[in-house]
Protein backbone atom coordinates (compact mmCIF):
# COMPACT_ATOMS: atom_id res chain seq x y z
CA UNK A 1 4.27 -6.75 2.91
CA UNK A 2 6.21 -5.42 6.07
CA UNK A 3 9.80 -3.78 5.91
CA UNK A 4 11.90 -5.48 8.56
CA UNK A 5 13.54 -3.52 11.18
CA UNK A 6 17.30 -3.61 8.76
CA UNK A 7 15.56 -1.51 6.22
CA UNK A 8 13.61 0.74 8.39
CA UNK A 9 16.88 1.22 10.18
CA UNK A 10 19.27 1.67 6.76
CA UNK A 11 16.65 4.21 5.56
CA UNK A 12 16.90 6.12 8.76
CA UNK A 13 20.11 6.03 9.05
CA UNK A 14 20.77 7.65 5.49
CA UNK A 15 18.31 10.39 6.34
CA UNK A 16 20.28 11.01 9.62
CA UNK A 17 23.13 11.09 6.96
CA UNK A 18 21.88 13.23 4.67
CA UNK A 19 20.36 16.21 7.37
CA UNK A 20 23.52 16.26 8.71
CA UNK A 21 25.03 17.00 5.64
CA UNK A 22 22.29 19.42 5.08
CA UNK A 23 22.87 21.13 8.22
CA UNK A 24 26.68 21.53 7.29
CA UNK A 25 25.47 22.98 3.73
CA UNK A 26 23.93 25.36 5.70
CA UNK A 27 26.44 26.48 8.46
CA UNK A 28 29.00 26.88 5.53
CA UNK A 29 31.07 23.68 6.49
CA UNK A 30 31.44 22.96 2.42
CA UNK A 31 32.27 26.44 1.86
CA UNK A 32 35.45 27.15 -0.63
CA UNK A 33 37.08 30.41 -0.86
CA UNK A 34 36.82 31.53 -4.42
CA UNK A 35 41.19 31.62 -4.66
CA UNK A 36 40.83 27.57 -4.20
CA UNK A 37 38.54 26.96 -6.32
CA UNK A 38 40.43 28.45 -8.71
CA UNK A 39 43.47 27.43 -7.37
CA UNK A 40 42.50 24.02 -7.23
CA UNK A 41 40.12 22.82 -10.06
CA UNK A 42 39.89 19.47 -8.78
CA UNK A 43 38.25 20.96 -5.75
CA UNK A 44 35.85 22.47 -7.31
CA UNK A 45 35.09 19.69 -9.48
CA UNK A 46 34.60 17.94 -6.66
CA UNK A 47 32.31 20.12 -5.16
CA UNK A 48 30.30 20.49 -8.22
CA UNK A 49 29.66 17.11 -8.35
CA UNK A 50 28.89 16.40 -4.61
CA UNK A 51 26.33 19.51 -4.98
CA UNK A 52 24.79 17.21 -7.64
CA UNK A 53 24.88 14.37 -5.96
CA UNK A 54 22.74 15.59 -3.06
CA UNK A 55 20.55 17.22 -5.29
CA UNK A 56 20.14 13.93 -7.00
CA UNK A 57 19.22 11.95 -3.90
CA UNK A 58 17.11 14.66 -2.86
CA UNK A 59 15.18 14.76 -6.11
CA UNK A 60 14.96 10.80 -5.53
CA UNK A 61 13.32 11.01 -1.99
CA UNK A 62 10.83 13.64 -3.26
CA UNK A 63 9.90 11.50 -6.14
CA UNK A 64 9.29 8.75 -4.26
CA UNK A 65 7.23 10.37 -1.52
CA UNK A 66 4.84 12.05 -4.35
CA UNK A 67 4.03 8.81 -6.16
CA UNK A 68 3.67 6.91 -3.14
CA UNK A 69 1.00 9.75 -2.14
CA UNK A 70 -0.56 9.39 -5.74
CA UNK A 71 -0.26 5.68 -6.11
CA UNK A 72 -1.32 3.99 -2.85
CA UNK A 73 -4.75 3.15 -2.36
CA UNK A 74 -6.51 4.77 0.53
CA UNK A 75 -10.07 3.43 1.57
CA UNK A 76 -12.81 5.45 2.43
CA UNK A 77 -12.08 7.41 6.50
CA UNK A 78 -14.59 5.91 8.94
CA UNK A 79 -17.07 9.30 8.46
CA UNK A 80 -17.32 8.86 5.23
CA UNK A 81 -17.66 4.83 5.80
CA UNK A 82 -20.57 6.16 8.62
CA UNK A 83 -22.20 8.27 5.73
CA UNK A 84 -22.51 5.45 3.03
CA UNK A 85 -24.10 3.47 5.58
CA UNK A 86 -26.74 6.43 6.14
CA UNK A 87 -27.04 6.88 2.01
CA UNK A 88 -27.65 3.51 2.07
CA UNK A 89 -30.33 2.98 5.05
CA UNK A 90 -32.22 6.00 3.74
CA UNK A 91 -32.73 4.11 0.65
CA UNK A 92 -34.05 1.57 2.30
CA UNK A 93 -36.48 3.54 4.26
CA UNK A 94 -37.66 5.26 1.21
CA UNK A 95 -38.18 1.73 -0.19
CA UNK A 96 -40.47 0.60 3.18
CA UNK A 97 -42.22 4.05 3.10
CA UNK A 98 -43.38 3.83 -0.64
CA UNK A 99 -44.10 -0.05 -0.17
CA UNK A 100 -46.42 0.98 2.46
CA UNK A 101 -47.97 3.62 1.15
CA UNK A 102 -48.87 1.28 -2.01
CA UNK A 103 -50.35 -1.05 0.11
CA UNK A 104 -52.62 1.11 2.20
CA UNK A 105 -53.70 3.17 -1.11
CA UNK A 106 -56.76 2.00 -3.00
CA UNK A 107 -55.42 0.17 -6.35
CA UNK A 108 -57.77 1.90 -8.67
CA UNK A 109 -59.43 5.37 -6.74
CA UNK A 110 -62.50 6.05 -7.67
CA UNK A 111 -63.63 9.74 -8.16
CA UNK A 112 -67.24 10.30 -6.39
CA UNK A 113 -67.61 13.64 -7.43
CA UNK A 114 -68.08 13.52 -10.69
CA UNK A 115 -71.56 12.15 -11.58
């Protein structure tokens, strides 16, 4: 199943959303004084919530990354694929090698030095 190009771009465009955001976190755009936020407890309620908001999101992103990392199947990398193939041709050839030495060795040796 393949996204389409409207989800890829939705999904990129709320990460663009959200780093920005991030990046104003960080230069102190959302800053309050401390005298507004008492001042103004809706403010501050506001900000508390936003705060959790983001954290929420950011929480959800995370989550979802991890258990796709846990949960997808991934196959074997073409090395190891290459090294199976060895394990399993070296079997073979151990197979050949004691075929032919049963063949070429008498069935029932005979000890002549013992009389």
């Amino acid at each position: 199943m393949r996204a389409s190009r409207l989800v890829i771009a939705l999904w990129a465009a709320l990460i663009v959303i959200l780093v920005i955001v991030e990046v104003a976190e960080i230069t102190h755009v959302f800053t309050l004084p401390i005298q507004s936020a008492i001042g103004d407890p809706l403010a501050f309620v506001f900000a508390l919530i936003f705060t959790t908001i983001l954290a929420l999101v950011g929480a959800i992103f995370i989550g979802i990354y991890v258990s796709h990392r846990i949960l997808s199947p991934t196959g074997f990398t073409p090395f190891e694929e290459e090294m199976l193939k060895m394990r399993q041709e070296v079997h073979e050839l151990q197979a050949s090698v004691e075929a032919l030495r049963r063949s070429t060795a008498p069935s029932d040796p005979i000890d002549k030095e013992r009389p």
